[in-house]
N, C-alpha and C. Protein backbone atom coordinates (compact mmCIF):
# COMPACT_ATOMS: atom_id res chain seq x y z
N UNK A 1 -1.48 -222.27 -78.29
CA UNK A 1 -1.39 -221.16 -77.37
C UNK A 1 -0.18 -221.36 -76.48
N UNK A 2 0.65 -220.25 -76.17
CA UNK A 2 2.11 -220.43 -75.45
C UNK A 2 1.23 -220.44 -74.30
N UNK A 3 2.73 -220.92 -73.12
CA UNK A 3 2.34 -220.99 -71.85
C UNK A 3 2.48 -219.52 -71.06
N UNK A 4 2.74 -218.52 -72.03
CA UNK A 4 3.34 -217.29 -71.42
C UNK A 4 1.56 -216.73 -71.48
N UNK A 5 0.98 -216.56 -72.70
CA UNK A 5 -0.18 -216.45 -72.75
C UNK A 5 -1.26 -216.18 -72.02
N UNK A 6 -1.00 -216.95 -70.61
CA UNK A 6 -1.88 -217.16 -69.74
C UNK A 6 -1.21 -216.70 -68.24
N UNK A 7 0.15 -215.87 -67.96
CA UNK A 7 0.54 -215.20 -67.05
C UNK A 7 0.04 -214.25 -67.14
N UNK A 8 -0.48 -213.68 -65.64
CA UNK A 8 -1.46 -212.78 -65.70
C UNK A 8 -0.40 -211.20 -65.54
N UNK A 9 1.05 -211.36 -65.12
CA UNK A 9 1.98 -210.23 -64.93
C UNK A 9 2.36 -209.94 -66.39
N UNK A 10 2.18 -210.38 -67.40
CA UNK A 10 2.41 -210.05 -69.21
C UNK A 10 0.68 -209.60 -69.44
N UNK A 11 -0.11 -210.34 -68.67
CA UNK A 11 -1.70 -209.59 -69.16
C UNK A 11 -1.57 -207.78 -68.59
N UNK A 12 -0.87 -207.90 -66.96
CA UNK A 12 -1.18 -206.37 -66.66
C UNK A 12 -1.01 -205.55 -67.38
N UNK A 13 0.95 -206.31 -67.92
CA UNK A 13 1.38 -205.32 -68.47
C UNK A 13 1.17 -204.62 -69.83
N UNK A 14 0.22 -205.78 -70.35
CA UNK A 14 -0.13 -205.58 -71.93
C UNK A 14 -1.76 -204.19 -71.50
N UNK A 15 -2.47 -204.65 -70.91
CA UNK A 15 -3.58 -203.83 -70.38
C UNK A 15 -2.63 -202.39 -69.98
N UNK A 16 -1.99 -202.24 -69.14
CA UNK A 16 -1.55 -201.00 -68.41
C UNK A 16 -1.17 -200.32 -69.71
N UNK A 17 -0.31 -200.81 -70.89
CA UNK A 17 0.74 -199.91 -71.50
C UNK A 17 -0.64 -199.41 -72.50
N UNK A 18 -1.70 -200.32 -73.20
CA UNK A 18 -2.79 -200.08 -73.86
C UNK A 18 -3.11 -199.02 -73.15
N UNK A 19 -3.55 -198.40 -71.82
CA UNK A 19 -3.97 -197.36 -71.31
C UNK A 19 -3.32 -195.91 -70.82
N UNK A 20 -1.95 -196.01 -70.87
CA UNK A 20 -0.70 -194.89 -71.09
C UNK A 20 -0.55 -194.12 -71.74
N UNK A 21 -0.24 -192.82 -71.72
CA UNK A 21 0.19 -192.27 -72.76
C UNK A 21 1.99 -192.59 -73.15
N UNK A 22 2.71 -193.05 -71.67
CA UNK A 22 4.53 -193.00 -71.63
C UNK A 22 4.23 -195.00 -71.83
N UNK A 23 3.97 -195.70 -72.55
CA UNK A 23 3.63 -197.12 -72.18
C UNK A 23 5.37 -198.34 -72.15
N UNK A 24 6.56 -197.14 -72.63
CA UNK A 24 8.10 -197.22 -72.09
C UNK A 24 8.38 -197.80 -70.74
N UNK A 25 7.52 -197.20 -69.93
CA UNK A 25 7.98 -196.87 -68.39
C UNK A 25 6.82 -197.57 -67.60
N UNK A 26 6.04 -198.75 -68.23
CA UNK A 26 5.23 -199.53 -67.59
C UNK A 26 6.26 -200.31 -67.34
N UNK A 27 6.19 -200.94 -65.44
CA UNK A 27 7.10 -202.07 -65.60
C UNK A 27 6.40 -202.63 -64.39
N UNK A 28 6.06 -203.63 -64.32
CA UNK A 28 5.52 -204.92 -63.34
C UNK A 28 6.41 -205.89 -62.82
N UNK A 29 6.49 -205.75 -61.95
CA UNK A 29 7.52 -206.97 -60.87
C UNK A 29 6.66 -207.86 -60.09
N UNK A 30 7.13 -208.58 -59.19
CA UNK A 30 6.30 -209.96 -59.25
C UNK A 30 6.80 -210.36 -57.57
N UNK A 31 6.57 -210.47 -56.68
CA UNK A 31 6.74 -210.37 -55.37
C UNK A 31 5.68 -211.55 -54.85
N UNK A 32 6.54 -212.87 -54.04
CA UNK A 32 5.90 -213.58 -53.76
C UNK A 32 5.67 -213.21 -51.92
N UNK A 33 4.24 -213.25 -51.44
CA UNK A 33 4.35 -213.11 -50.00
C UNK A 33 3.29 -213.56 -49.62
N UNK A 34 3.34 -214.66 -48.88
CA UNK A 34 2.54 -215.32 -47.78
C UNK A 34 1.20 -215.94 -48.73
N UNK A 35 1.60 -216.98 -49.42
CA UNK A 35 1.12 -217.53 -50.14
C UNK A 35 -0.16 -217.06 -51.21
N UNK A 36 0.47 -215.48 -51.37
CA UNK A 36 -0.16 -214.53 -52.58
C UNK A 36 1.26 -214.11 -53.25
N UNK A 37 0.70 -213.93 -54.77
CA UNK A 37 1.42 -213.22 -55.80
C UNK A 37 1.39 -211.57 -55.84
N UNK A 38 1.84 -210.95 -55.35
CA UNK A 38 2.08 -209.63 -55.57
C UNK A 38 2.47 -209.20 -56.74
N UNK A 39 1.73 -208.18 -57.76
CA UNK A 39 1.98 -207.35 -58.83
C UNK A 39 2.25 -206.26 -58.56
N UNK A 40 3.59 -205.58 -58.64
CA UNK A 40 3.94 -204.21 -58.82
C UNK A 40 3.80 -203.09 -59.64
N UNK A 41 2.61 -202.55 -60.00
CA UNK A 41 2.90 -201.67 -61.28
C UNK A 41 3.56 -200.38 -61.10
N UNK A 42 4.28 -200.15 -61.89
CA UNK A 42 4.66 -198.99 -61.68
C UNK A 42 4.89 -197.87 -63.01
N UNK A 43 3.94 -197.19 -62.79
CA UNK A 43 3.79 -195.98 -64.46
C UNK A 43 4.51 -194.62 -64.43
N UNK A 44 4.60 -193.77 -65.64
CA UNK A 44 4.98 -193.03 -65.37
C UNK A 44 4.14 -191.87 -64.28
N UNK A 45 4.51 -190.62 -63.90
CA UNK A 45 4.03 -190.52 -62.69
C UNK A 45 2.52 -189.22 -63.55
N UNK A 46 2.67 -188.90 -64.71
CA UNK A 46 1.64 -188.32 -64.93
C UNK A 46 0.98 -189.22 -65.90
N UNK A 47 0.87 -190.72 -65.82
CA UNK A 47 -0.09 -191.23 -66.20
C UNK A 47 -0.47 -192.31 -64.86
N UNK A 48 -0.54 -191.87 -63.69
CA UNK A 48 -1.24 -192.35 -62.67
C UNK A 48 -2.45 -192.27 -62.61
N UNK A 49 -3.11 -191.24 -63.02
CA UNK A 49 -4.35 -191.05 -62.79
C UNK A 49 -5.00 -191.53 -63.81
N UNK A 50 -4.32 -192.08 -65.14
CA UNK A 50 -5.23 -193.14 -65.79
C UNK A 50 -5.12 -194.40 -65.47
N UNK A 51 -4.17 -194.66 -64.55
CA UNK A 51 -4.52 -195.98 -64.17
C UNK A 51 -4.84 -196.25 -63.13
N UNK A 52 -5.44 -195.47 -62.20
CA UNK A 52 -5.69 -195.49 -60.99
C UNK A 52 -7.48 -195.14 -61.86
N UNK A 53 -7.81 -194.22 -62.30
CA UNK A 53 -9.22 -194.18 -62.32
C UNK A 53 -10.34 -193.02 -61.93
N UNK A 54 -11.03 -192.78 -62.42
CA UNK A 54 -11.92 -191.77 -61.33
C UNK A 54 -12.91 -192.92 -60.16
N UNK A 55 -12.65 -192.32 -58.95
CA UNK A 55 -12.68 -193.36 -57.93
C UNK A 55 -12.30 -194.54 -58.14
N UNK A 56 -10.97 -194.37 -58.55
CA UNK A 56 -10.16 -196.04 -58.61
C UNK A 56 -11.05 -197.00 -59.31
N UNK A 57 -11.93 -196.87 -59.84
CA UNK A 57 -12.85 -197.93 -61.24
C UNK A 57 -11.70 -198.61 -61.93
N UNK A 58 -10.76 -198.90 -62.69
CA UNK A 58 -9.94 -198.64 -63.61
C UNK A 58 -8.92 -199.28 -62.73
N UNK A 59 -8.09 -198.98 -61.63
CA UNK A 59 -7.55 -199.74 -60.68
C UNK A 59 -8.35 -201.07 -59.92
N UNK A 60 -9.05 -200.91 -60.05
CA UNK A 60 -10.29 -201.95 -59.57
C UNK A 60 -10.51 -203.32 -60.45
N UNK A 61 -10.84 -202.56 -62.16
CA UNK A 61 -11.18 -203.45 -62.67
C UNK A 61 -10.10 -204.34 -63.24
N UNK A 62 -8.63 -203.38 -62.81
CA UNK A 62 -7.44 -204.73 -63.04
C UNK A 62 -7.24 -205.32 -62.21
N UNK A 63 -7.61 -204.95 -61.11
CA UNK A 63 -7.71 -206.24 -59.84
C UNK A 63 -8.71 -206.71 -60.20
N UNK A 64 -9.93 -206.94 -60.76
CA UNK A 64 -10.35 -207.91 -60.98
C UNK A 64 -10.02 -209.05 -62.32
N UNK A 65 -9.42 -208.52 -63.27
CA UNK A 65 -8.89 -209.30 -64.47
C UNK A 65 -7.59 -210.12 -63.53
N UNK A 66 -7.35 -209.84 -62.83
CA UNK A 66 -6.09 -210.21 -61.88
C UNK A 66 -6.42 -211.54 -61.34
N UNK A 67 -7.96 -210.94 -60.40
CA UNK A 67 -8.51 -211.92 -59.68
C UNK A 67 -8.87 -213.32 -60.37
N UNK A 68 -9.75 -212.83 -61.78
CA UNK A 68 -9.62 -213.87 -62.68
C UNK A 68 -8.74 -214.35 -63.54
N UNK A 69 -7.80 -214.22 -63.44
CA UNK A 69 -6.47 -214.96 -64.07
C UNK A 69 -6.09 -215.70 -62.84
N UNK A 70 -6.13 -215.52 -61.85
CA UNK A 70 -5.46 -216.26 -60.57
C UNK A 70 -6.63 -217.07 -60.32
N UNK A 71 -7.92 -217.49 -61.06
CA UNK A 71 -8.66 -218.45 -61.12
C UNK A 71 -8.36 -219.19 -61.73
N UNK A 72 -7.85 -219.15 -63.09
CA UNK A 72 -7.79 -219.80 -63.92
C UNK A 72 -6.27 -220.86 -63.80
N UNK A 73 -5.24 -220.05 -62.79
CA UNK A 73 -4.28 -220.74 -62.51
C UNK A 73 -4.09 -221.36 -61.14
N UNK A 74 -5.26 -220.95 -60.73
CA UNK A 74 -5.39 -221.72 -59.37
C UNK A 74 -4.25 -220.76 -58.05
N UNK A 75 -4.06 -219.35 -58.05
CA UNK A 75 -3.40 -218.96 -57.43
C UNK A 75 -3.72 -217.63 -57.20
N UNK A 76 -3.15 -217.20 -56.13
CA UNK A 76 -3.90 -215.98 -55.57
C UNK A 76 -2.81 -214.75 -56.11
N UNK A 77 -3.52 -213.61 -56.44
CA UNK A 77 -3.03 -212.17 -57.24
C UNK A 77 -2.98 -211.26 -56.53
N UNK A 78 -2.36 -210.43 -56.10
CA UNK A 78 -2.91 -208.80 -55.47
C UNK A 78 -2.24 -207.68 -56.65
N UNK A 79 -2.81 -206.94 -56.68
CA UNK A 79 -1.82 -205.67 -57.38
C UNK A 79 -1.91 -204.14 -56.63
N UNK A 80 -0.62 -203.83 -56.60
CA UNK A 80 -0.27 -202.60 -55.85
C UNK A 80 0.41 -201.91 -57.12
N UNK A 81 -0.39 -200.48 -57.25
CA UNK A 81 0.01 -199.46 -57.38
C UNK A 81 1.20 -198.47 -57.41
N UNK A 82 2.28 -198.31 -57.38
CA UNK A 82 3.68 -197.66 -56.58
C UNK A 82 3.81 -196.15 -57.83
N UNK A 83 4.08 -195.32 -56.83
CA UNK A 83 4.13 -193.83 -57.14
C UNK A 83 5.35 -193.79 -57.80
């Protein structure tokens, strides 16, 4: 198993583009702040609402695949959304 395998910013992005219809214009950046990892996603703008969710479920449950990948590496995750 590579060591890339287990970065959780190649997991978002593999999850996000699986759920897209534009999966081109998925792009995740990586922002370190105050001893959390920041995930940027950013989709195209009419497939927001599949990744955001009905009541954000769906945005939720990649913060939690997030949460548990940043278990497994011993480091803390957030993911933000961007329009």
């Amino acid at each position: 198993m590579s060591e890339q395998s287990g970065d959780p910013k190649i997991l978002l992005e593999h999850v996000t583009k699986a759920l897209v219809d534009a999966p081109d214009q998925v792009t995740v950046s990586q922002i370190e702040e105050e001893g959390e990892i920041v995930l940027e996603l950013t989709v195209a703008e009419s497939d927001l609402g599949k990744v955001i969710g009905k009541s954000g479920r769906t945005a939720r449950a990649l913060r939690t695949l997030l949460s548990a990948a940043g278990i497994k590496a011993q480091k803390r995750y957030a993911l933000e959304i961007l329009e």
